[in-house]
C-alpha atoms as a PDB file:
ATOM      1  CA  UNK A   1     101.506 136.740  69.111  1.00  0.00           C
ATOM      2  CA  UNK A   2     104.358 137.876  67.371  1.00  0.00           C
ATOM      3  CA  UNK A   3     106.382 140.580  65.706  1.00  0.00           C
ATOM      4  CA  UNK A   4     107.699 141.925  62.220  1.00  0.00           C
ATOM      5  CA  UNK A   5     111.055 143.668  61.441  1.00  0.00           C
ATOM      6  CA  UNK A   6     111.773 144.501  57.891  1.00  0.00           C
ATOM      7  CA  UNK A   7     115.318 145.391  57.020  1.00  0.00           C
ATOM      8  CA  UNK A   8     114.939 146.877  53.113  1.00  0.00           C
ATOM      9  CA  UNK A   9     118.355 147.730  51.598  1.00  0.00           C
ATOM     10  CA  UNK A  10     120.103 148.941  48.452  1.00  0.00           C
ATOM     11  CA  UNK A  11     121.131 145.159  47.704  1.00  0.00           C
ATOM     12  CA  UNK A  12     118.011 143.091  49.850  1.00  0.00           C
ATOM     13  CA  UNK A  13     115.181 143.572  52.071  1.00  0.00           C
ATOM     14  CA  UNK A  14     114.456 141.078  54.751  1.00  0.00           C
ATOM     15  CA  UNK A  15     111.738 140.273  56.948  1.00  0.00           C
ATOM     16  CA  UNK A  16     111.716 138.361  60.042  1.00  0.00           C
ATOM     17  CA  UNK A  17     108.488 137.362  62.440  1.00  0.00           C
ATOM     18  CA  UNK A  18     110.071 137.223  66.241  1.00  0.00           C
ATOM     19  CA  UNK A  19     107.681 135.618  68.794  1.00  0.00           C
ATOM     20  CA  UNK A  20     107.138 136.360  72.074  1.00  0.00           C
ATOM     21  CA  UNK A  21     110.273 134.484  73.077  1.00  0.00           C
ATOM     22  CA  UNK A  22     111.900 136.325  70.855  1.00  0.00           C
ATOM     23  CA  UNK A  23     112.832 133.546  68.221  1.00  0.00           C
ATOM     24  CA  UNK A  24     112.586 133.410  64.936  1.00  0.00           C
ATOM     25  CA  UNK A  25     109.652 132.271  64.061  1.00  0.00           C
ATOM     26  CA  UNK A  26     109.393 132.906  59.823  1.00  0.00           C
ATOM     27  CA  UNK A  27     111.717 134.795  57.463  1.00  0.00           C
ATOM     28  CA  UNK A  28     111.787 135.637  54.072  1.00  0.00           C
ATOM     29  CA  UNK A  29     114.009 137.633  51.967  1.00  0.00           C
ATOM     30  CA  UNK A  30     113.398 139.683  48.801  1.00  0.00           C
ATOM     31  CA  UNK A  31     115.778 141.564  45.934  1.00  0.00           C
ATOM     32  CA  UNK A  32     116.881 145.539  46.706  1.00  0.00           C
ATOM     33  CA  UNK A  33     114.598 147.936  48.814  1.00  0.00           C
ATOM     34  CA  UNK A  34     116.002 151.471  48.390  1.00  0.00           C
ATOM     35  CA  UNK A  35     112.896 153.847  48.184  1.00  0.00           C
ATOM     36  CA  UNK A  36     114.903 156.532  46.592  1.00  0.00           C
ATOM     37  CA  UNK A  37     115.764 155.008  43.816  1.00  0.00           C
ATOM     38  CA  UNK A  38     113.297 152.095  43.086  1.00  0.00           C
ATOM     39  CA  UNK A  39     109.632 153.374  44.886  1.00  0.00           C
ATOM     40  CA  UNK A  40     107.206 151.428  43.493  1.00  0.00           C
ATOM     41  CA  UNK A  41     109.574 148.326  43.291  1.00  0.00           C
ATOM     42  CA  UNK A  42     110.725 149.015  46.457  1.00  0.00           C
ATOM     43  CA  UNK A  43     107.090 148.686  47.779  1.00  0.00           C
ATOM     44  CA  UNK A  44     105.683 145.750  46.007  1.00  0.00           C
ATOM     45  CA  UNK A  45     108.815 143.432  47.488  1.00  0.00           C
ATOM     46  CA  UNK A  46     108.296 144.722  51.007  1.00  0.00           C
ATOM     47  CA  UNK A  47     104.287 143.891  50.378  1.00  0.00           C
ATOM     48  CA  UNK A  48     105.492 140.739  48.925  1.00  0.00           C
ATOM     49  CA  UNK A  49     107.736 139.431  51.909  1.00  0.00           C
ATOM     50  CA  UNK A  50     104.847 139.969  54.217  1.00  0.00           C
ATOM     51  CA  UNK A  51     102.770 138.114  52.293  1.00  0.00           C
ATOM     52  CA  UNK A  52     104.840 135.387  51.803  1.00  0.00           C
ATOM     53  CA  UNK A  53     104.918 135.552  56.202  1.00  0.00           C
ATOM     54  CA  UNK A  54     101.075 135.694  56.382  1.00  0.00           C
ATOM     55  CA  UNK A  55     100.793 132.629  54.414  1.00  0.00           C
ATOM     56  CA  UNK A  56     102.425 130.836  57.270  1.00  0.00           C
ATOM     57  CA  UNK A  57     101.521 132.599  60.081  1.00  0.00           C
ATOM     58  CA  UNK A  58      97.854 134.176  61.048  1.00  0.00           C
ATOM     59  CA  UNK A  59      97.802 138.051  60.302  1.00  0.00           C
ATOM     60  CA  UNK A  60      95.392 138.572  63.241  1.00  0.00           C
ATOM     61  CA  UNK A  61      98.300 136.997  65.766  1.00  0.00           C
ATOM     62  CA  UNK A  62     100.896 139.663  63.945  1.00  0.00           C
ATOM     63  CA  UNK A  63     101.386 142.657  67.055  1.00  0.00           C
ATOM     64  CA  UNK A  64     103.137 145.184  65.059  1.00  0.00           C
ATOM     65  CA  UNK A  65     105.026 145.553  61.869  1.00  0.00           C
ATOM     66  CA  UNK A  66     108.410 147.881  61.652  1.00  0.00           C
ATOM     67  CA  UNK A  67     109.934 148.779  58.295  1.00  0.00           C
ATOM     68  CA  UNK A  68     113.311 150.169  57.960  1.00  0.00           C
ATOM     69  CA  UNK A  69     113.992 151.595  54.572  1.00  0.00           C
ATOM     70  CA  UNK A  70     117.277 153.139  53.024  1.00  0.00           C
ATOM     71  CA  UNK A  71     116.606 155.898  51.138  1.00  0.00           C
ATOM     72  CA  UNK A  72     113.286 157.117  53.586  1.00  0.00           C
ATOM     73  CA  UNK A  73     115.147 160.210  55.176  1.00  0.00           C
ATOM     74  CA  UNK A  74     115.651 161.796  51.808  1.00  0.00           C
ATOM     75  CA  UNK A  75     113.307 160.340  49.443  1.00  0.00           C
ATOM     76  CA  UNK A  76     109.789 159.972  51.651  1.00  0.00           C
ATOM     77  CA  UNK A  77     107.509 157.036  51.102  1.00  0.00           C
ATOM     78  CA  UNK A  78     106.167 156.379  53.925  1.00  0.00           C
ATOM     79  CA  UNK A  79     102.875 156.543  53.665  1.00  0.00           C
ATOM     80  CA  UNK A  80     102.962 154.600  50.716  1.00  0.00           C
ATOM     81  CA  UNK A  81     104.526 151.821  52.547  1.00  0.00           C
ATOM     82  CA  UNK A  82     102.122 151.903  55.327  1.00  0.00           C
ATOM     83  CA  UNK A  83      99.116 152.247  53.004  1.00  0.00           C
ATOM     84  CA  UNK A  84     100.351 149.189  50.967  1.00  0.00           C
ATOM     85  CA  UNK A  85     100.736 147.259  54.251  1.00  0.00           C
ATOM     86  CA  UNK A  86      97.390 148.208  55.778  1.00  0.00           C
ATOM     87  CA  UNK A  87      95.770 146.707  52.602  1.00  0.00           C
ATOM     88  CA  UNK A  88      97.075 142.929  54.041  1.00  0.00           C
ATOM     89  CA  UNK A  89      96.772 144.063  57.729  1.00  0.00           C
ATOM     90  CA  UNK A  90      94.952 146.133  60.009  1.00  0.00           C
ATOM     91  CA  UNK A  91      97.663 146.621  63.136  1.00  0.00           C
ATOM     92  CA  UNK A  92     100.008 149.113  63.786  1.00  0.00           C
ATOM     93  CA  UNK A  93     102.612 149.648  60.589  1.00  0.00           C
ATOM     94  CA  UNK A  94     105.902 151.958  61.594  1.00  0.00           C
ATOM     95  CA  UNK A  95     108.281 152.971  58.514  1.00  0.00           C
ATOM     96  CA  UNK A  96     111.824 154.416  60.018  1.00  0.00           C
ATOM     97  CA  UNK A  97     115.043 154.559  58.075  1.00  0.00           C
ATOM     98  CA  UNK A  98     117.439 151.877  57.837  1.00  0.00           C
ATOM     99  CA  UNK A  99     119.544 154.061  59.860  1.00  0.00           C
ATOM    100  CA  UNK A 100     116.703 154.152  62.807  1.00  0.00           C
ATOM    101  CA  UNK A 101     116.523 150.256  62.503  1.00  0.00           C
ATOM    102  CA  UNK A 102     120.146 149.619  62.842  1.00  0.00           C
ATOM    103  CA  UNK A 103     120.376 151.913  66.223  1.00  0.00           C
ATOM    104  CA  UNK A 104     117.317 149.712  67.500  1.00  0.00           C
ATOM    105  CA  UNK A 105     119.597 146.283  66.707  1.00  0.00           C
ATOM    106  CA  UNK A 106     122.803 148.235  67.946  1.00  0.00           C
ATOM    107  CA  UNK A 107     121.983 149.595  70.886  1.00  0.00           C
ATOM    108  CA  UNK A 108     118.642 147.802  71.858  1.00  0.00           C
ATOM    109  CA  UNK A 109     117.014 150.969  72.733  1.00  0.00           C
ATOM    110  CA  UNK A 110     119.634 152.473  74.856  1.00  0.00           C
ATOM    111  CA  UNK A 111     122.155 155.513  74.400  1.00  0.00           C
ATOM    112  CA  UNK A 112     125.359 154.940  72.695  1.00  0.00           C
ATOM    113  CA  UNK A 113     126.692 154.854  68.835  1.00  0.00           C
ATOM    114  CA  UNK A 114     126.011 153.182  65.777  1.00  0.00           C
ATOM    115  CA  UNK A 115     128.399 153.759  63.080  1.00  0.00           C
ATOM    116  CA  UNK A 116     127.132 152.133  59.643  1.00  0.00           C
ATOM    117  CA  UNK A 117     129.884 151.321  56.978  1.00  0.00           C
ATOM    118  CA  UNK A 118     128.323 149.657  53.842  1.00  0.00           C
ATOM    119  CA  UNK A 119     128.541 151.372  50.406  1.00  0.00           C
ATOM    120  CA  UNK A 120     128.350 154.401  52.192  1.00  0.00           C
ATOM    121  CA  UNK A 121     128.637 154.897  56.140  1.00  0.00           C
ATOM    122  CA  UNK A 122     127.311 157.296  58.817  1.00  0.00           C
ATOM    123  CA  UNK A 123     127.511 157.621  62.552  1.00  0.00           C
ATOM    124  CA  UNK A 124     124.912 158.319  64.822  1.00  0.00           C
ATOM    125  CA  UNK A 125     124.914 158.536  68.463  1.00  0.00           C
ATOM    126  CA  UNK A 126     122.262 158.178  71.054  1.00  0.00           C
ATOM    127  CA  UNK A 127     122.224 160.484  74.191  1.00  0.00           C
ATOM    128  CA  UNK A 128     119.476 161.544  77.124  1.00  0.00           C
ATOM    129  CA  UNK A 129     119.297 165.045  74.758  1.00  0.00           C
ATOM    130  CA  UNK A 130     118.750 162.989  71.605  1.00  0.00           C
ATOM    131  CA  UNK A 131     120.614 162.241  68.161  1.00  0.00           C
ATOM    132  CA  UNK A 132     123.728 163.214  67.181  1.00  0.00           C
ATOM    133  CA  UNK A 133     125.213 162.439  63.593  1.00  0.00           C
ATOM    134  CA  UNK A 134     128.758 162.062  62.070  1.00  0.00           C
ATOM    135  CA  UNK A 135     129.578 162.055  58.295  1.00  0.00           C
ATOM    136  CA  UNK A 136     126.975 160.316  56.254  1.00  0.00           C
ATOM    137  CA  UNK A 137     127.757 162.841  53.653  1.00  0.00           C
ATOM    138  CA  UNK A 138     127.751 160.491  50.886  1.00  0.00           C
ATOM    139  CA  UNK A 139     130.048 159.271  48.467  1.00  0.00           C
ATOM    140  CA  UNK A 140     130.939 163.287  46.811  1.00  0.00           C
ATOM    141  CA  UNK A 141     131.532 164.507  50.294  1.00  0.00           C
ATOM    142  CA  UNK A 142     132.720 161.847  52.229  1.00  0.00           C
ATOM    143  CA  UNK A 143     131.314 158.305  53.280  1.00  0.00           C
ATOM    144  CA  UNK A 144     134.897 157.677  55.255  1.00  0.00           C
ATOM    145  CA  UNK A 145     135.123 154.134  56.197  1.00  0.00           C
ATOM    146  CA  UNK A 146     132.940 152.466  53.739  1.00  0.00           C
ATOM    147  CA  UNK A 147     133.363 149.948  50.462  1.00  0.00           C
ATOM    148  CA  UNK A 148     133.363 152.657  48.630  1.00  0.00           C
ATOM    149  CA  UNK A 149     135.895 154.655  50.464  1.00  0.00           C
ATOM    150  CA  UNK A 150     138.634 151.670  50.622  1.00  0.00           C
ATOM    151  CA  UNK A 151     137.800 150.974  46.817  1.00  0.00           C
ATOM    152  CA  UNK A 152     138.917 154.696  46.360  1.00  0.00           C
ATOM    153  CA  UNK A 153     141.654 154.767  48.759  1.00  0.00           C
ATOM    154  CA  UNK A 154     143.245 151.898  46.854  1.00  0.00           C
ATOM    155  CA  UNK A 155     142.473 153.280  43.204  1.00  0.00           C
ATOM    156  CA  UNK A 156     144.481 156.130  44.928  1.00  0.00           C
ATOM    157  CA  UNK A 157     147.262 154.129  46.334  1.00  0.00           C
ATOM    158  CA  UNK A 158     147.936 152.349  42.839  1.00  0.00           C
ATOM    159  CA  UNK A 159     147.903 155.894  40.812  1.00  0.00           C
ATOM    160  CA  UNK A 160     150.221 157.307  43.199  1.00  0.00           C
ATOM    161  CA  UNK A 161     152.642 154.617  42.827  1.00  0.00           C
ATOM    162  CA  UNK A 162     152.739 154.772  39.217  1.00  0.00           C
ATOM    163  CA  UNK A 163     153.036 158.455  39.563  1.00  0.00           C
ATOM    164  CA  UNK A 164     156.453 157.487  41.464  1.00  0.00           C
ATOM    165  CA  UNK A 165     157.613 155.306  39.440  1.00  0.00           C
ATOM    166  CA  UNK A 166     156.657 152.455  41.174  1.00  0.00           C
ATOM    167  CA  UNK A 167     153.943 149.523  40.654  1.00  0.00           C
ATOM    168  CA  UNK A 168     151.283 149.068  43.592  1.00  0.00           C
ATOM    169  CA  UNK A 169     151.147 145.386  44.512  1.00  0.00           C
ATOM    170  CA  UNK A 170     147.383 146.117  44.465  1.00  0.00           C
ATOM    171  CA  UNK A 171     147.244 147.027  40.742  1.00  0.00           C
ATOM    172  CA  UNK A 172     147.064 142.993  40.070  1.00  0.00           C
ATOM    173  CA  UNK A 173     143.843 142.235  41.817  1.00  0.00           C
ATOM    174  CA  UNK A 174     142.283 145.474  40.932  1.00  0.00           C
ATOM    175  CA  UNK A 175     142.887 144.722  37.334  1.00  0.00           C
ATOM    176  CA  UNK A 176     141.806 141.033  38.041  1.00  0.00           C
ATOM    177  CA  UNK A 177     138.735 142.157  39.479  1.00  0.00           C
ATOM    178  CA  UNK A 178     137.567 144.657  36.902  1.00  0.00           C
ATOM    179  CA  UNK A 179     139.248 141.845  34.211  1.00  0.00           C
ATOM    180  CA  UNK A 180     141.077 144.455  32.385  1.00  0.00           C
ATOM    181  CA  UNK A 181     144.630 144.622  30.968  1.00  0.00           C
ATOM    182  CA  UNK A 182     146.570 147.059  32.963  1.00  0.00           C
ATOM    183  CA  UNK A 183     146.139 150.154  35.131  1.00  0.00           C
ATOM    184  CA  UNK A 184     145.034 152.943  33.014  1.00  0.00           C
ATOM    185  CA  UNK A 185     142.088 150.466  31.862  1.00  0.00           C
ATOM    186  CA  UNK A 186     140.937 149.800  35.516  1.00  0.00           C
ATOM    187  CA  UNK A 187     140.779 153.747  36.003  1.00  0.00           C
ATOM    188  CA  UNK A 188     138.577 154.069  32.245  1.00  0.00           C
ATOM    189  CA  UNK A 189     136.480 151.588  33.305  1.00  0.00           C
ATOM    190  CA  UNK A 190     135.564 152.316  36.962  1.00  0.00           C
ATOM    191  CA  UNK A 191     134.386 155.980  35.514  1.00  0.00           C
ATOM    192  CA  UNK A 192     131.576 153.599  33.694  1.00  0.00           C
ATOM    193  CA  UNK A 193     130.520 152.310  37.327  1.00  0.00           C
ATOM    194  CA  UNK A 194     127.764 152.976  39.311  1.00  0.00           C
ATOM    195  CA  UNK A 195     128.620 153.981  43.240  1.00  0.00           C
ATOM    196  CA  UNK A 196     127.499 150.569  44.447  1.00  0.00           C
ATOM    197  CA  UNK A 197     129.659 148.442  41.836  1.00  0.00           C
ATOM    198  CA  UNK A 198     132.923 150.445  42.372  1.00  0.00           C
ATOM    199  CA  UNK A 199     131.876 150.316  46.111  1.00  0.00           C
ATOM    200  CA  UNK A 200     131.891 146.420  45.214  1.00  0.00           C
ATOM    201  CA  UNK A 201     136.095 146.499  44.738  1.00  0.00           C
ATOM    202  CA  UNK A 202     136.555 147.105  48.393  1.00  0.00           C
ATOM    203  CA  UNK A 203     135.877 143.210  48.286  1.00  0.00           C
ATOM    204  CA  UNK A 204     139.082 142.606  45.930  1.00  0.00           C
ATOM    205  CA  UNK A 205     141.086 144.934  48.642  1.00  0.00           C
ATOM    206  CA  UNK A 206     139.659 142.701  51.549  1.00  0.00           C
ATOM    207  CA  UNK A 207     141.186 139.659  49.847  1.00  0.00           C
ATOM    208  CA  UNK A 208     144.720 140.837  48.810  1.00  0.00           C
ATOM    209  CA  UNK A 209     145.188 142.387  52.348  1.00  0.00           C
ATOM    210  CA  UNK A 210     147.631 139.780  53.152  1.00  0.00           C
ATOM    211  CA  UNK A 211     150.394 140.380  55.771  1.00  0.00           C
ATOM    212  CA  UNK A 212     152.967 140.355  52.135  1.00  0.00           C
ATOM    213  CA  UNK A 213     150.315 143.239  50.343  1.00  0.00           C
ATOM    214  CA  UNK A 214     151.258 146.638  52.549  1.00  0.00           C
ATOM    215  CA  UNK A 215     149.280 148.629  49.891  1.00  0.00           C
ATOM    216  CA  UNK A 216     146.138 146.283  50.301  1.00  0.00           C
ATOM    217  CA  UNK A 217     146.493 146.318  54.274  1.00  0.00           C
ATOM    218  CA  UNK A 218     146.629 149.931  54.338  1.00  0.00           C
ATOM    219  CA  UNK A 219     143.452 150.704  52.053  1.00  0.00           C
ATOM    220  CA  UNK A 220     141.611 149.188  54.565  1.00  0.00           C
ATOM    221  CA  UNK A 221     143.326 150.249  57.730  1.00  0.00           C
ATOM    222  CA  UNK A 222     143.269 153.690  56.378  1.00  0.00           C
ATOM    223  CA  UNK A 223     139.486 153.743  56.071  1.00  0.00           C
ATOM    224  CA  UNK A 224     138.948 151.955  59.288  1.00  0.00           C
ATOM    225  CA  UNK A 225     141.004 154.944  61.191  1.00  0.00           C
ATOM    226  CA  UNK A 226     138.557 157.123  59.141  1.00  0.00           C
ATOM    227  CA  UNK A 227     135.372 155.244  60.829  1.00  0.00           C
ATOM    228  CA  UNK A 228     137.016 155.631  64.084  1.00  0.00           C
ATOM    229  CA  UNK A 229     138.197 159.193  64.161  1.00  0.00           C
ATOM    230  CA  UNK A 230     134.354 160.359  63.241  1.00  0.00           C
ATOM    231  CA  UNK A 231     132.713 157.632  65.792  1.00  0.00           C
ATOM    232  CA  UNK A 232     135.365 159.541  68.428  1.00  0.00           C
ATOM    233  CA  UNK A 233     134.018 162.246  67.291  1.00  0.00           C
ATOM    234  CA  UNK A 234     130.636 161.147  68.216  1.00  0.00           C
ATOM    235  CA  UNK A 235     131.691 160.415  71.288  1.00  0.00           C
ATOM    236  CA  UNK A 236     133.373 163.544  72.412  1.00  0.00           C
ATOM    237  CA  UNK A 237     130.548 165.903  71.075  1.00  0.00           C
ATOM    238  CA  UNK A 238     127.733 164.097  73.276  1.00  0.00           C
ATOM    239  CA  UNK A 239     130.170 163.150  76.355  1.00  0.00           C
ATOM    240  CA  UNK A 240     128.595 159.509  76.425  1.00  0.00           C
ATOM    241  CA  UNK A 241     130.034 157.628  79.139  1.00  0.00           C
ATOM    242  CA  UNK A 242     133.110 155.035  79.121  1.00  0.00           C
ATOM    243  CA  UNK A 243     130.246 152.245  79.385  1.00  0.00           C
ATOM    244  CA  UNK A 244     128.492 153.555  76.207  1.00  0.00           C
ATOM    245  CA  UNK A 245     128.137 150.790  73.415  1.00  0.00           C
ATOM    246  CA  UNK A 246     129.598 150.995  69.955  1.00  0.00           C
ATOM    247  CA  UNK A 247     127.613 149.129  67.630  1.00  0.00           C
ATOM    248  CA  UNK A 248     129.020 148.659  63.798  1.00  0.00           C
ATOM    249  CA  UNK A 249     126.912 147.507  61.368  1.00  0.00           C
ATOM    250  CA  UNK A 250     126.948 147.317  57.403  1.00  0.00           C
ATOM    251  CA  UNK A 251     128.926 144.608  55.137  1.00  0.00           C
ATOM    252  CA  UNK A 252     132.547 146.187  56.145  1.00  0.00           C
ATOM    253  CA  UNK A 253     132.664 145.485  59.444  1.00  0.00           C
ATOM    254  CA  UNK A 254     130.617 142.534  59.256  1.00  0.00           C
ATOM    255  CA  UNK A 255     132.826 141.188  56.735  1.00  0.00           C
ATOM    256  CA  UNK A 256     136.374 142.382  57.218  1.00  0.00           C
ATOM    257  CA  UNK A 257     137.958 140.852  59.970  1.00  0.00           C
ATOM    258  CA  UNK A 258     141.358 143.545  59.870  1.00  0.00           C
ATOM    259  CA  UNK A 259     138.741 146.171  59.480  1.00  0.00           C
ATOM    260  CA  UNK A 260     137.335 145.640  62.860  1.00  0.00           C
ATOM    261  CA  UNK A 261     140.482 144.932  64.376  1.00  0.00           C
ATOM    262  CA  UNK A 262     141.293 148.129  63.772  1.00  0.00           C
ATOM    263  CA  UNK A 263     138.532 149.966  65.303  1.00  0.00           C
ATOM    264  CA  UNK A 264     138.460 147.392  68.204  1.00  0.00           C
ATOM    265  CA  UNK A 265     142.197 148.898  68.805  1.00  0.00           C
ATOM    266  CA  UNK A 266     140.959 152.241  68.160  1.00  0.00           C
ATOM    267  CA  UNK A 267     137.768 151.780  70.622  1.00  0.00           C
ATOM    268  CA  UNK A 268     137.994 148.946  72.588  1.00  0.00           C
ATOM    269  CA  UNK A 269     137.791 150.747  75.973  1.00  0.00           C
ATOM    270  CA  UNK A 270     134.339 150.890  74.976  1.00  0.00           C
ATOM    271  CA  UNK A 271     131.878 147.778  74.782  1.00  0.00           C
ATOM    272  CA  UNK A 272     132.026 147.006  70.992  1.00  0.00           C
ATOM    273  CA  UNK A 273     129.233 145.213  69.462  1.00  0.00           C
ATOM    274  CA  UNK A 274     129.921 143.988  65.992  1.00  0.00           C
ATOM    275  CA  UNK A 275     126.677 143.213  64.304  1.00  0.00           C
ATOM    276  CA  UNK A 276     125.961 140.467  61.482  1.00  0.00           C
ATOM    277  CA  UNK A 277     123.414 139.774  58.966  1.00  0.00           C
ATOM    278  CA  UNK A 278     119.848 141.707  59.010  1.00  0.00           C
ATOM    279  CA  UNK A 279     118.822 144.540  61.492  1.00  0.00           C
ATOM    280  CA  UNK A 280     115.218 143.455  61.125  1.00  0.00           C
ATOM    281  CA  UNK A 281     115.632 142.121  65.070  1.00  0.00           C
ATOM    282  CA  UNK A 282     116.032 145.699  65.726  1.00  0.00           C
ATOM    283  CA  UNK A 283     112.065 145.411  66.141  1.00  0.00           C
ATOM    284  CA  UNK A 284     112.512 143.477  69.080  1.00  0.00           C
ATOM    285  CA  UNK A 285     113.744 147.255  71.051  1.00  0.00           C
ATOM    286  CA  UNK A 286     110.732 148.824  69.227  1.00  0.00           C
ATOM    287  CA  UNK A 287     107.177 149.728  71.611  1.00  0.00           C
ATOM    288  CA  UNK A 288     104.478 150.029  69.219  1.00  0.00           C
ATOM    289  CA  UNK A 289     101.782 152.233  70.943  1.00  0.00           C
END
């Protein structure tokens, strides 16, 4: 017998079959699975990776399938995922939010807090009461923490320096990265971006946060301090123990080795669990009924 967990994301969607041993038995991967924005394609890739899993492995020894999707809480689609999925197989089907998913892979089921910093970022904490959330107000309203908040904290650092007379050393890579001339091109062209590709920059900052590049160093220290303050936050609103887990997810933390540094420093009296890659084993802390 074995399992499915589905991870399907702005940028990806993966799927992974766990046995009972809980190894990896099959995985496949597919292009962008945000419901909100791309339903129907969004539902033929998911249908698509667990076809692709079926051709390997016997549908009737498949327990349980659990789909996390971004864009779910807001958008809906449910249904239509389980529908789709119910054409292929006749077992349970479960469709939670990519947010749900990550707390399964975070925390493995237990109470504690999972603060997500991707393109965007939220924090959610789980207590004996139930769920708790921090921020996740989107890129408008806030999003502290994320890609898209160091990209903007270091647009911001560069404009202020000019404003002082001064030249950013962070103006070079920005201008590298975006491959245009000077400053005031970099600022007309990011306002021809989408969230996700000026969420993309934060990359460029990662890179030129050298011990020589202040500017770069504190673009990213600045929005791991924001991460922190709300997962403290978290913390102090639902009284969770000293033993509580933190669990960060999402391509900053993964990724950015001075980002988590920082929050370590911030947190570290708590256990910290820095998580990598897909939270598709997330189903592995899931009891289908």
């Amino acid at each position: 017998m074995y399992i499915i967990g589905i991870d399907s994301g702005g940028t990806h969607i993966v799927a992974i079959a766990f046995n009972g041993e809980e190894q990896i038995a099959q995985a496949e991967t597919a292009g962008g699975g945000n419901i909100a924005l791309d339903a129907a394609g969004t539902v033929h890739r998911i249908v698509g990776t667990v076809e692709k899993i079926f051709q390997q492995l016997p549908a009737a020894a498949c327990a349980g399938i659990l789909v996390g999707i971004a864009g779910v809480a807001t958008a809906g689609g449910q249904d239509q995922v389980v529908s789709a999925l119910h054409e292929l197989f006749a077992g349970p089907v479960v469709v939670i939010s990519d947010a749900d998913l990550a707390m399964l892979n975070g925390l493995h089921g237990k109470n504690g807090v999972v603060a997500i910093a991707g393109t965007g970022s939220i924090v959610l904490a789980q207590t004996p009461q139930g769920r708790l959330r921090v921020g996740g107000w989107g890129w408008r309203f806030g999003d502290e923490g994320s890609a898209y908040d160091i990209a903007r904290r270091a647009f911001q650092t560069i404009l202020s320096a000019r404003d002082h007379g001064r030249v950013s050393p962070l103006e070079v890579p920005l201008c590298a990265a975006l491959q245009v001339p000077d400053y005031r091109a970099a600022v007309s062209r990011t306002y021809q971006m989408d969230r996700g590709t000026f969420a993309g920059l934060a990359r460029a900052v990662a890179q030129a946060a050298t011990p020589a590049n202040l500017d770069a160093r504190g673009a990213v220290i600045d929005a791991a301090n924001a991460l922190s303050d709300q997962i403290t936050l978290a913390l102090v609103r639902t009284r969770l123990p000293a033993h509580a887990t933190i669990a960060l997810t999402g391509s900053v933390p993964a990724n950015n080795d001075l980002y988590f540094q920082v929050v370590t420093d911030r947190l570290g009296s708590h256990p910290l669990r820095r998580l990598q890659g897909s939270n598709a084993p997330g189903v592995q802390y899931y009891r289908f009924r």
